[in-house]
Protein backbone atom coordinates (compact mmCIF):
# COMPACT_ATOMS: atom_id res chain seq x y z
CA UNK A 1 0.00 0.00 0.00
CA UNK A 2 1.69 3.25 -1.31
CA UNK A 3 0.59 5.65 1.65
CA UNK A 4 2.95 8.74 2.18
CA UNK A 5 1.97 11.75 3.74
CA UNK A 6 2.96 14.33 1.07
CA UNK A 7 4.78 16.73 3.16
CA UNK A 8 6.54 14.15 4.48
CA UNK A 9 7.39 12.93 0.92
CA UNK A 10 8.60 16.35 0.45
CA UNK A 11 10.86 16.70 3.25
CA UNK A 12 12.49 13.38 2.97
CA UNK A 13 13.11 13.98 -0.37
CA UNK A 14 14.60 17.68 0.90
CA UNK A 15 16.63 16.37 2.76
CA UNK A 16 18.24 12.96 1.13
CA UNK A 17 18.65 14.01 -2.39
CA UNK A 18 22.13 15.26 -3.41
CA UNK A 19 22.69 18.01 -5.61
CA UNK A 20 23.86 16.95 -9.65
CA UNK A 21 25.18 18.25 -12.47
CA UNK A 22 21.70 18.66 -13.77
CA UNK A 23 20.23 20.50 -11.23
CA UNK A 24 20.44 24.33 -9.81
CA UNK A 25 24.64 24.02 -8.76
CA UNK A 26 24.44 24.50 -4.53
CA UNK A 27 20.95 23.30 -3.96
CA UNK A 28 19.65 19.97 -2.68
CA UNK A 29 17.36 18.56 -5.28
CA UNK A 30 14.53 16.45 -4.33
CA UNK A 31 13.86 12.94 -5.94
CA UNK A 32 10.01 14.12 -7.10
CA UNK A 33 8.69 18.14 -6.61
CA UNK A 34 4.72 18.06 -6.00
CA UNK A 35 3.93 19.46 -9.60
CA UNK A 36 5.81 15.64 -10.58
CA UNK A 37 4.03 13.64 -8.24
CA UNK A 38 0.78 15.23 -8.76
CA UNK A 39 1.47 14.60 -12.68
CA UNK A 40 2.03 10.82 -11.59
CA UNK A 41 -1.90 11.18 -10.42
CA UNK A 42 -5.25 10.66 -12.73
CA UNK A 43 -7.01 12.97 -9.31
CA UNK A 44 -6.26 16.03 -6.82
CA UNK A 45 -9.28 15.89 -4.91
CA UNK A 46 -10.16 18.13 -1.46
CA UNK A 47 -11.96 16.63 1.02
CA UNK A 48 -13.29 16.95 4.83
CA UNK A 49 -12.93 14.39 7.41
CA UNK A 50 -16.36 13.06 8.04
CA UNK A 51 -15.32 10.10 10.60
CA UNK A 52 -12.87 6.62 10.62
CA UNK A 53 -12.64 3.61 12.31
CA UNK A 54 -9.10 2.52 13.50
CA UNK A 55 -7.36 -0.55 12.86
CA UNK A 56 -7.82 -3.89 14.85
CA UNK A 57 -6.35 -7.33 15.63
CA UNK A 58 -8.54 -8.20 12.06
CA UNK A 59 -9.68 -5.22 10.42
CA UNK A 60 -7.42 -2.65 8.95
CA UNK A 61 -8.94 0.91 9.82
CA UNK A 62 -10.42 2.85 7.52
CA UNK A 63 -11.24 6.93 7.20
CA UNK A 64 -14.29 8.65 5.15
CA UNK A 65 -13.76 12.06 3.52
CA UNK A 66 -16.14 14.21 1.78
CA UNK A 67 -15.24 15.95 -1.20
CA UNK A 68 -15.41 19.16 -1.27
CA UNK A 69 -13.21 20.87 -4.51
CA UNK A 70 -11.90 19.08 -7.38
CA UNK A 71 -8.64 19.95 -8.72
CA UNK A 72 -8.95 17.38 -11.51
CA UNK A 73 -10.27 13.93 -12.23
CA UNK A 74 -9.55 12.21 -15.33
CA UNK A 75 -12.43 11.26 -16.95
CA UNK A 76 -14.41 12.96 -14.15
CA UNK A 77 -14.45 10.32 -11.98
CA UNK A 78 -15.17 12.05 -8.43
CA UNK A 79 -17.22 14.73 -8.12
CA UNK A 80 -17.81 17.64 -4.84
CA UNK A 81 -19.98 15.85 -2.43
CA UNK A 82 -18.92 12.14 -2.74
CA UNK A 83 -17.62 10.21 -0.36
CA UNK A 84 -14.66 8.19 -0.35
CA UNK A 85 -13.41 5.45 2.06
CA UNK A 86 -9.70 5.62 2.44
CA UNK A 87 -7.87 2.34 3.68
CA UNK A 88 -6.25 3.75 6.83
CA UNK A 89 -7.28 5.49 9.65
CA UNK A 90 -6.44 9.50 9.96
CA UNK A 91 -7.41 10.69 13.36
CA UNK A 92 -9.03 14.15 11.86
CA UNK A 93 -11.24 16.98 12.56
CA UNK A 94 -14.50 17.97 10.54
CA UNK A 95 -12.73 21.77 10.06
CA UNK A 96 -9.37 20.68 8.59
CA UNK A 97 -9.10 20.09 4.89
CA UNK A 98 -6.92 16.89 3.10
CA UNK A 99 -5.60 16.31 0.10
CA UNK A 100 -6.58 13.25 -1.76
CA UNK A 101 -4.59 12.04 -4.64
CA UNK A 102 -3.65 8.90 -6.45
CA UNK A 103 -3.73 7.10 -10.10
CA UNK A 104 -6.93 5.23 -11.34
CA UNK A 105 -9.73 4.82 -8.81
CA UNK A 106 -8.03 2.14 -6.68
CA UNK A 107 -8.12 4.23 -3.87
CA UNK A 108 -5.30 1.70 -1.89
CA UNK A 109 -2.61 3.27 -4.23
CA UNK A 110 -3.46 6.37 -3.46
CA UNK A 111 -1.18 8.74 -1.27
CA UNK A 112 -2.09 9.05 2.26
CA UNK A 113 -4.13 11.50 3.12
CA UNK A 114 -2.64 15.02 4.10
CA UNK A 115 -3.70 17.94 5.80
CA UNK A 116 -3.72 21.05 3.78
CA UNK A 117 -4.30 24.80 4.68
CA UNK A 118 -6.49 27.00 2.32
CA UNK A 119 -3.29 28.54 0.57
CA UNK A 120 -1.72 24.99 0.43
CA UNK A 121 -4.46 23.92 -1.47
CA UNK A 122 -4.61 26.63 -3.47
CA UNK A 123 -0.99 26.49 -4.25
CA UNK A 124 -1.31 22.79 -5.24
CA UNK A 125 -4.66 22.97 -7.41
CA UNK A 126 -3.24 25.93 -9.19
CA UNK A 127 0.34 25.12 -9.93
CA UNK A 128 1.39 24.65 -14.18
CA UNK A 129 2.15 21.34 -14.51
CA UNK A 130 5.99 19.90 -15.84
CA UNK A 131 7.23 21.05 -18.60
CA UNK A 132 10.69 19.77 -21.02
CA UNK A 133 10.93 23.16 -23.14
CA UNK A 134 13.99 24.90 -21.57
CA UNK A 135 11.84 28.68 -22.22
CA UNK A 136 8.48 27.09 -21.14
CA UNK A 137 10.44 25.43 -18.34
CA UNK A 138 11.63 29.36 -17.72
CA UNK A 139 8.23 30.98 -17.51
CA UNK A 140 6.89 28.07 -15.35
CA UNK A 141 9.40 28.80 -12.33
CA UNK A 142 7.71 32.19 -12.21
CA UNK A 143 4.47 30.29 -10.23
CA UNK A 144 6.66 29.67 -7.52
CA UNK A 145 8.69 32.99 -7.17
CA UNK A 146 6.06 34.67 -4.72
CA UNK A 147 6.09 31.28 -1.93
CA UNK A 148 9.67 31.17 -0.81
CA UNK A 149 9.22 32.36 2.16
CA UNK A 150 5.63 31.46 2.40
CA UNK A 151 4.29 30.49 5.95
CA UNK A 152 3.25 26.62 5.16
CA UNK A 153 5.86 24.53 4.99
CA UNK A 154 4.70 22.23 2.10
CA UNK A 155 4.60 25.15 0.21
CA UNK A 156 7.47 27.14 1.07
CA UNK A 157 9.68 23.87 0.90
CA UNK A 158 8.36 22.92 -2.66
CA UNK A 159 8.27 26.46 -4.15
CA UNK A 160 12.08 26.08 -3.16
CA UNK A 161 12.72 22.08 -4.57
CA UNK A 162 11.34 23.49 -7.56
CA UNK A 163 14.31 25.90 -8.22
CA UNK A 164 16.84 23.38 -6.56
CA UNK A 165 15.05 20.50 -9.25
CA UNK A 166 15.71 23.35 -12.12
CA UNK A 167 18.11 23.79 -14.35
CA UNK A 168 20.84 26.61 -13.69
CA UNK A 169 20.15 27.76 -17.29
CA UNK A 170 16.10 28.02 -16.50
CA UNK A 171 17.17 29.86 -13.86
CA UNK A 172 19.21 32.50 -14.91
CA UNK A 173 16.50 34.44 -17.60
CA UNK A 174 14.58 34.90 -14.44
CA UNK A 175 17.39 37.17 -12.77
CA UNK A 176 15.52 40.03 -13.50
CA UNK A 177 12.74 38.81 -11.56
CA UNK A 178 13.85 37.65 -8.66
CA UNK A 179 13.20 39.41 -5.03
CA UNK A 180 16.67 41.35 -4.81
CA UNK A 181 16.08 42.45 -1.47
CA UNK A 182 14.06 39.71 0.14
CA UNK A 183 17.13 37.41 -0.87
CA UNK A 184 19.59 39.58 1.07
CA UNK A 185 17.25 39.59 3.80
CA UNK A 186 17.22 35.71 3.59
CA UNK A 187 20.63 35.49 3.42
CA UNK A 188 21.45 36.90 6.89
CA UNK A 189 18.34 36.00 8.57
CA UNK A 190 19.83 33.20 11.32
CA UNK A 191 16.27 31.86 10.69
CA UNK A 192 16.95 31.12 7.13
CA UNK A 193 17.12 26.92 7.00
CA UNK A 194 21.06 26.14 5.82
CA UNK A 195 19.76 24.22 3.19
CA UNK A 196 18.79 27.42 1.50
CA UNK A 197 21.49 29.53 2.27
CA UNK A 198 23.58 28.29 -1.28
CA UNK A 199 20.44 29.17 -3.13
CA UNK A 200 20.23 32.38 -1.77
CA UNK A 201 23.26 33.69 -2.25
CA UNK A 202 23.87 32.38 -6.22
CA UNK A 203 20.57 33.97 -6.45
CA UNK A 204 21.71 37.38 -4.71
CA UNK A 205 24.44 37.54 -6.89
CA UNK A 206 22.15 36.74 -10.08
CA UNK A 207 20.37 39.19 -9.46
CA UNK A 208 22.84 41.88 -7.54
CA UNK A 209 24.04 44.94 -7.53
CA UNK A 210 27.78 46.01 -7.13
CA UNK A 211 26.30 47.21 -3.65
CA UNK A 212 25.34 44.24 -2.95
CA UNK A 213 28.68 42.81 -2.92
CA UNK A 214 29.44 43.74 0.65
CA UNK A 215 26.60 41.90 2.01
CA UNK A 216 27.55 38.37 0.72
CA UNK A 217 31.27 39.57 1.33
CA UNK A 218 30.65 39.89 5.12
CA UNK A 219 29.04 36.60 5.47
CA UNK A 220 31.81 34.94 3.55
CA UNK A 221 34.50 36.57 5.86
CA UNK A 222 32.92 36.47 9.01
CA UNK A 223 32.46 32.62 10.23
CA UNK A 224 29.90 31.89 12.38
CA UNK A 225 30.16 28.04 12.22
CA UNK A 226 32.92 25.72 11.65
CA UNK A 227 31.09 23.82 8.81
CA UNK A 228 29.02 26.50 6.71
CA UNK A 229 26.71 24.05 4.24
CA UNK A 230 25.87 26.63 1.40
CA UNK A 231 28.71 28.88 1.67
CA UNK A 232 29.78 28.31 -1.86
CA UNK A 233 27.01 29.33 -3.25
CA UNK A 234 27.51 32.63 -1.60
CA UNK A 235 31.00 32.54 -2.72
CA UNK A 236 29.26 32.12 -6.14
CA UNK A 237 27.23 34.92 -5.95
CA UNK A 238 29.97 37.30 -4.58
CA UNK A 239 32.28 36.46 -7.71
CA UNK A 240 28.97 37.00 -10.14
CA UNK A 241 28.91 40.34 -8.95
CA UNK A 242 32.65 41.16 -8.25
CA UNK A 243 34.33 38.86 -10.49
CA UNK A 244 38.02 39.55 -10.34
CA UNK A 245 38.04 41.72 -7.79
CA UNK A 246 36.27 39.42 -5.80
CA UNK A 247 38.24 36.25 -6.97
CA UNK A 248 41.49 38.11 -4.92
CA UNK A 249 39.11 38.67 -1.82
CA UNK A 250 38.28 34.63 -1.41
CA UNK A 251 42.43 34.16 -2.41
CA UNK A 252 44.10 36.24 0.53
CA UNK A 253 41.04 35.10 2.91
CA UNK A 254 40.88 31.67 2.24
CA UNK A 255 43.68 29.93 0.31
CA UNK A 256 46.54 31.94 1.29
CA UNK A 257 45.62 31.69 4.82
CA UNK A 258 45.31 29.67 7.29
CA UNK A 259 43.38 31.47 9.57
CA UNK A 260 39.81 33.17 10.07
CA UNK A 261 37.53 35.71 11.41
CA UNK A 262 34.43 34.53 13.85
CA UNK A 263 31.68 36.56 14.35
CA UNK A 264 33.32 37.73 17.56
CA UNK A 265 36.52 39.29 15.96
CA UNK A 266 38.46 36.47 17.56
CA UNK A 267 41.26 34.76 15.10
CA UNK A 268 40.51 30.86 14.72
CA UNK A 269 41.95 28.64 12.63
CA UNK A 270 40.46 28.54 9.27
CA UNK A 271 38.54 25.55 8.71
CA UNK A 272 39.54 23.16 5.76
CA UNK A 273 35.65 23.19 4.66
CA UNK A 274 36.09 26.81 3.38
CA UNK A 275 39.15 26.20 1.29
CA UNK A 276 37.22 23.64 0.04
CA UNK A 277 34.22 25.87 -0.84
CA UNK A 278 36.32 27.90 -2.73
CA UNK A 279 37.69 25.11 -5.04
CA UNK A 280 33.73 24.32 -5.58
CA UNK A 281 33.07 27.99 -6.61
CA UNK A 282 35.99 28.02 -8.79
CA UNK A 283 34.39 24.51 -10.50
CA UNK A 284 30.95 26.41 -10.92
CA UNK A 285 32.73 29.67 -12.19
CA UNK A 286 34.65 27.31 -14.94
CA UNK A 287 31.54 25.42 -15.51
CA UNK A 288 28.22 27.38 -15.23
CA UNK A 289 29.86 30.90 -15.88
CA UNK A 290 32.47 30.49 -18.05
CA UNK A 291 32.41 33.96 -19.50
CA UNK A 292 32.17 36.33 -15.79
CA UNK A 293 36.37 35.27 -15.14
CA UNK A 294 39.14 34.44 -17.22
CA UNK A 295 39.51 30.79 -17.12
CA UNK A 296 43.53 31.53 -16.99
CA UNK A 297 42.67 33.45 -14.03
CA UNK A 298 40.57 30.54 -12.39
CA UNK A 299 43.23 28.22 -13.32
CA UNK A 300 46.24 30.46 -11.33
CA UNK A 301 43.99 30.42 -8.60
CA UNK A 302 43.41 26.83 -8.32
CA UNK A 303 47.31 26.77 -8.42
CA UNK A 304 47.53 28.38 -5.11
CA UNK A 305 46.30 25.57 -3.73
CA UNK A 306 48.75 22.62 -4.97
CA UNK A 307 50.85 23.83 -2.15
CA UNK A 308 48.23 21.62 0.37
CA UNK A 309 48.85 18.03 0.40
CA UNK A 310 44.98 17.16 1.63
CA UNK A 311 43.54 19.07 -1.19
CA UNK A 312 46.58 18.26 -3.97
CA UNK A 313 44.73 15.33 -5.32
CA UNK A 314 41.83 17.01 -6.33
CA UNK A 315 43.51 20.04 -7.51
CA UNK A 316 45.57 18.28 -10.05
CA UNK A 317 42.10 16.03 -10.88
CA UNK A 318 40.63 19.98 -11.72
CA UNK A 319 43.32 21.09 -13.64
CA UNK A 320 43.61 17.75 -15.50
CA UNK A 321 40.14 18.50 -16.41
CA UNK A 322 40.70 22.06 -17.62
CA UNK A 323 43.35 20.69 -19.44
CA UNK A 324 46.16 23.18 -17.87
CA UNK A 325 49.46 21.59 -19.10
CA UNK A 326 51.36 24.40 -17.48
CA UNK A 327 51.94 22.79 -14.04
CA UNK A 328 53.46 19.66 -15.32
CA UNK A 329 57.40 20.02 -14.51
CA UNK A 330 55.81 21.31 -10.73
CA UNK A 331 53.83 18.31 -10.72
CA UNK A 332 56.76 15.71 -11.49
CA UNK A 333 58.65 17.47 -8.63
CA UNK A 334 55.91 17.35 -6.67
CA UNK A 335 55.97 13.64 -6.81
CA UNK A 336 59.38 13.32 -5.07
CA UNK A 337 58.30 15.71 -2.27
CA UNK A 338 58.42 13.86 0.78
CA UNK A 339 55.07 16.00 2.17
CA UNK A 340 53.39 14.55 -0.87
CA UNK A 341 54.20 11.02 -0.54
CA UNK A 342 50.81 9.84 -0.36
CA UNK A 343 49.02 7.76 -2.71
CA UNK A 344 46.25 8.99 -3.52
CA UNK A 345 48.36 12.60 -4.94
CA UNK A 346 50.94 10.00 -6.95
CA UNK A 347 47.68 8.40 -8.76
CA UNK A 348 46.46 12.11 -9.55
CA UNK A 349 49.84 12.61 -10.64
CA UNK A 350 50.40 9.74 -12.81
CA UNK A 351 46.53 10.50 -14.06
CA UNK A 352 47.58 14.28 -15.00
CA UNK A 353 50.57 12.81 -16.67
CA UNK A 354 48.45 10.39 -18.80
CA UNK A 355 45.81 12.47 -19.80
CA UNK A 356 48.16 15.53 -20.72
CA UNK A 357 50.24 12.81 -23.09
CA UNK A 358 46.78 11.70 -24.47
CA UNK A 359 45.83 15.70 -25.53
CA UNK A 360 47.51 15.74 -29.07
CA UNK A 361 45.07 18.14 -30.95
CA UNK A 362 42.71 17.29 -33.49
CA UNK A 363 43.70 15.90 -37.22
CA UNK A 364 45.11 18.16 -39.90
CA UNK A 365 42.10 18.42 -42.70
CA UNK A 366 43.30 16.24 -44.96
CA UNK A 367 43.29 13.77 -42.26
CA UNK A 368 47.11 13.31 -41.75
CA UNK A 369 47.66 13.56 -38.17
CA UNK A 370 48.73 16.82 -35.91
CA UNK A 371 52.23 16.88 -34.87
CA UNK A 372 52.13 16.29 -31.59
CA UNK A 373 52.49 19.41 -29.20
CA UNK A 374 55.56 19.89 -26.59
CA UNK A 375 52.99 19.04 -23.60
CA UNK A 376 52.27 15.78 -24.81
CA UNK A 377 56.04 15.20 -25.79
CA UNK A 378 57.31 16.07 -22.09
CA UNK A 379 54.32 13.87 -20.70
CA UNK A 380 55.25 11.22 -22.62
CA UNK A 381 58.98 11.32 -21.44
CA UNK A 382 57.46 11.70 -17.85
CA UNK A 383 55.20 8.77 -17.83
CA UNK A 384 58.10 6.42 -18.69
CA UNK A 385 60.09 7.82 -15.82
CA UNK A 386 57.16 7.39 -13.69
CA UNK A 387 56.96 3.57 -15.13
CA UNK A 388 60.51 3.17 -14.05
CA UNK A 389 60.69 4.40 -10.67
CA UNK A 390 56.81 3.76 -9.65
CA UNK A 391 55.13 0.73 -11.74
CA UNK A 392 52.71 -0.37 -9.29
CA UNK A 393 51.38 3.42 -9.04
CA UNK A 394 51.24 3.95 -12.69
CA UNK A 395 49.38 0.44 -13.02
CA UNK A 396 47.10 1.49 -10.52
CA UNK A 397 46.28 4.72 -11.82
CA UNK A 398 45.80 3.41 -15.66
CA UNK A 399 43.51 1.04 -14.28
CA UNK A 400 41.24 3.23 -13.23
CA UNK A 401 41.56 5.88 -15.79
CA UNK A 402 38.53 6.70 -17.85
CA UNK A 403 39.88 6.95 -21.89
C-alpha cells in the first residue's frame, strides 16, 4: 500500500537528495517536486474528514472524507460531495481540509491522506504542470517565485525544490525577476534553514548589484560556524557580482591563509571546509559561468592551492580536467616531495601525466595527423620515468583511468 503523507514525501526527499550536475549548482534537489508527483496522479481531490474507524487485531482501519473541490479527475471520476473510504485510519477533525490524490480509482494506491491549509491547497490545485521546453520550463518557475518564504511549509519547501530540481540555465532568464532584497534579507536572517542559504546567495548575486557585494562579502568573511553548508554558493554569488576583484578577496582570505575571522573578531583557525568551498566555486565559475572570469585566471587560482597536500589530489584532478598543461614540470617534482608522498596525490599525478600525453590536438584536414604538441612530448617522457621508478602506481592509476 503506497501511503505517504505528502509533506513528508517532500521533506524526505529535501533532505536525502544530493545536488547533480543537472540541477540548480548549490541546492539539494529532491527525488520528485509536488507538480511531478501530482502529474504521476489521474485525481487532486479536497476533502473533509467526516469520521474513521481505527485498525484492529482483524480489520485494517479505515477513514471517510467528503469531497469538497476538485482539482482534476480524469475522466471525471469524483465529483464535490462524494464520499470516499480511504484504507487507513487518519485521526481528523470535521474543520481541517486533506488532500486526496492517487492514479486510477483504486483508492489503496493512493497517497495518504494530508492535511492542507487554504493557501496549500490553493498552491497545489493551481500550480502549471511539468514542462521539457527549456523557455516554457523558464516561464513556469515564475508560479513559484512569490512562496519562498511562504508560511506553510509544504509550500514554502516545494516552491524552493522546484528551483533546486531546475536547471541553472532556466534559472538564470529569471534574474531580473527575482526578489533582490528579500534574498539579502534571507541570506542573513539566522532563521533562514542552511539548506537554502547556497540558493540564496547564487541567487543574490544573479540578481545583484555592485552594492550588494558587501553583504555576501561579510558573510563569507565572518564565520559563524565551523562547517558552513551553502557557503559556496555565496562565494558564487559574490564572484557573479565582483568577479576579479572578488576572486582576490576569497584568495588572501581563504587559500593563502590559514586562519579566520568569527563573528566575535576572535582569530581561529580557518577551517579546511572553506578552502574547500572555494575550489567548488571556482568549478561552478569554470563550468556554469564560463564567461564572468578568465579561465587563466581561475586556473592560477586553483594553483595556489597545490601547495596543500589534503587538497593536492583534487587540484591536479581539476586542472587535469581544464586541461592546464602548465603545471606539469611542478607536478613531477611534486611527486618526489616527501610532504606529498601519499598515494592517492601519486595516482592524480600519474593520471595528469596520462591524460596531458593523451591531448595531441585534433587531425590536420586532410586527415594526416597533428604533430604532436611539446605538452604531450614532455608527458610522454614523464610517464616512462614514472613507469621506471613507480610501476605499481602507474598500473594502478591506468587502471582506473577513464579513456
Amino acid at each position: 500500500m503506497r501511503m505517504l503523507p505528502l509533506l513528508a514525501v517532500l521533506l524526505m526527499a529535501l533532505v536525502s537528495a544530493s545536488a547533480e550536475a543537472a540541477f540548480c549548482p548549490f541546492c539539494d534537489a529532491p527525488t520528485l517536486v509536488m507538480a511531478e508527483q501530482i502529474q504521476q496522479c489521474d485525481h487532486l481531490v479536497l476533502g473533509k474528514w467526516i469520521g474513521g474507524e481505527k485498525a484492529t487485531a482483524v480489520k485494517g482501519g479505515t477513514s471517510k472524507f467528503e469531497v469538497v473541490e476538485i482539482g482534476f479527475s480524469t475522466g471525471d471520476k469524483f465529483k464535490v460531495g462524494q464520499v470516499l473510504e480511504m484504507p487507513l485510519y487518519v485521526a481528523g477533525t470535521e474543520t481541517a481540509r486533506y488532500t486526496l490524490m492517487g492514479p486510477e480509482e483504486r483508492l489503496e494506491d493512493w497517497h495518504a491522506p494530508a492535511e492542507v491549509s487554504t493557501d496549500a491547497w490553493l498552491y497545489l490545485s493551481k500550480m502549471p504542470a511539468p514542462v521539457t521546453d527549456p523557455k516554457a520550463q523558464t516561464e513556469r518557475l515564475m508560479y513559484f517565485l512569490p512562496y519562498f518564504e511562504h508560511p506553510d511549509l509544504l509550500v514554502s519547501n516545494d516552491a524552493f525544490a522546484e528551483f533546486a530540481a531546475a536547471p541553472y540555465d532556466v534559472i538564470v532568464p529569471v534574474k531580473d525577476k527575482l526578489p533582490r532584497d528579500k534574498i539579502l534579507q534571507w541570506l542573513v536572517d539566522p532563521k533562514t534553514p542552511v539548506t537554502r542559504i547556497g540558493f540564496y546567495g547564487l541567487m543574490a548575486g544573479l540578481c545583484g548589484q555592485p552594492e550588494d557585494a558587501a553583504v555576501l562579502e561579510k558573510k563569507i568573511l565572518i564565520l559563524d560556524a565551523d562547517f558552513r553548508l551553502g557557503i559556496e554558493g555565496v562565494m558564487a554569488g559574490y564572484l557573479l557580482i565582483r568577479g576579479e576583484e572578488g576572486l582576490k578577496v576569497l584568495e588572501d582570505a581563504k587559500m593563502r591563509t590559514k586562519v579566520a575571522t568569527d563573528a566575535k573578531g576572535k582569530e581561529i583557525p580557518l577551517p579546511f571546509s572553506e578552502t574547500y568551498a572555494v575550489m567548488q566555486t571556482l568549478r561552478f565559475m569554470w563550468t556554469y559561468e564560463p564567461d564572468r572570469i578568465p579561465k587563466d585566471r581561475l586556473k592560477q587560482s586553483m594553483h595556489i592551492l597545490l601547495d596543500r597536500p589534503e587538497l593536492a589530489d583534487l587540484v591536479i584532478t581539476d586542472l587535469a580536467r581544464w586541461k592546464d598543461w602548465s603545471i606539469q614540470d611542478r607536478l613531477i617534482a611534486l611527486y618526489d616531495d616527501k610532504n606529498f608522498e601519499i598515494p592517492a596525490i601519486r595516482r592524480a599525478i600519474v593520471r595528469y601525466v596520462i591524460q596531458c600525453s593523451r591531448d595531441v590536438g585534433e587531425p590536420a584536414a586532410d586527415g594526416t595527423a597533428a604533430t604532436l604538441p611539446e605538452h604531450a612530448v614532455k608527458a610522454l617522457a614523464n610517464l616512462k620515468v614514472l613507469e621506471e621508478k613507480d610501476p605499481k602506481t602507474v598500473g594502478d592509476a591506468k587502471r582506473y583511468l577513464i579513456k
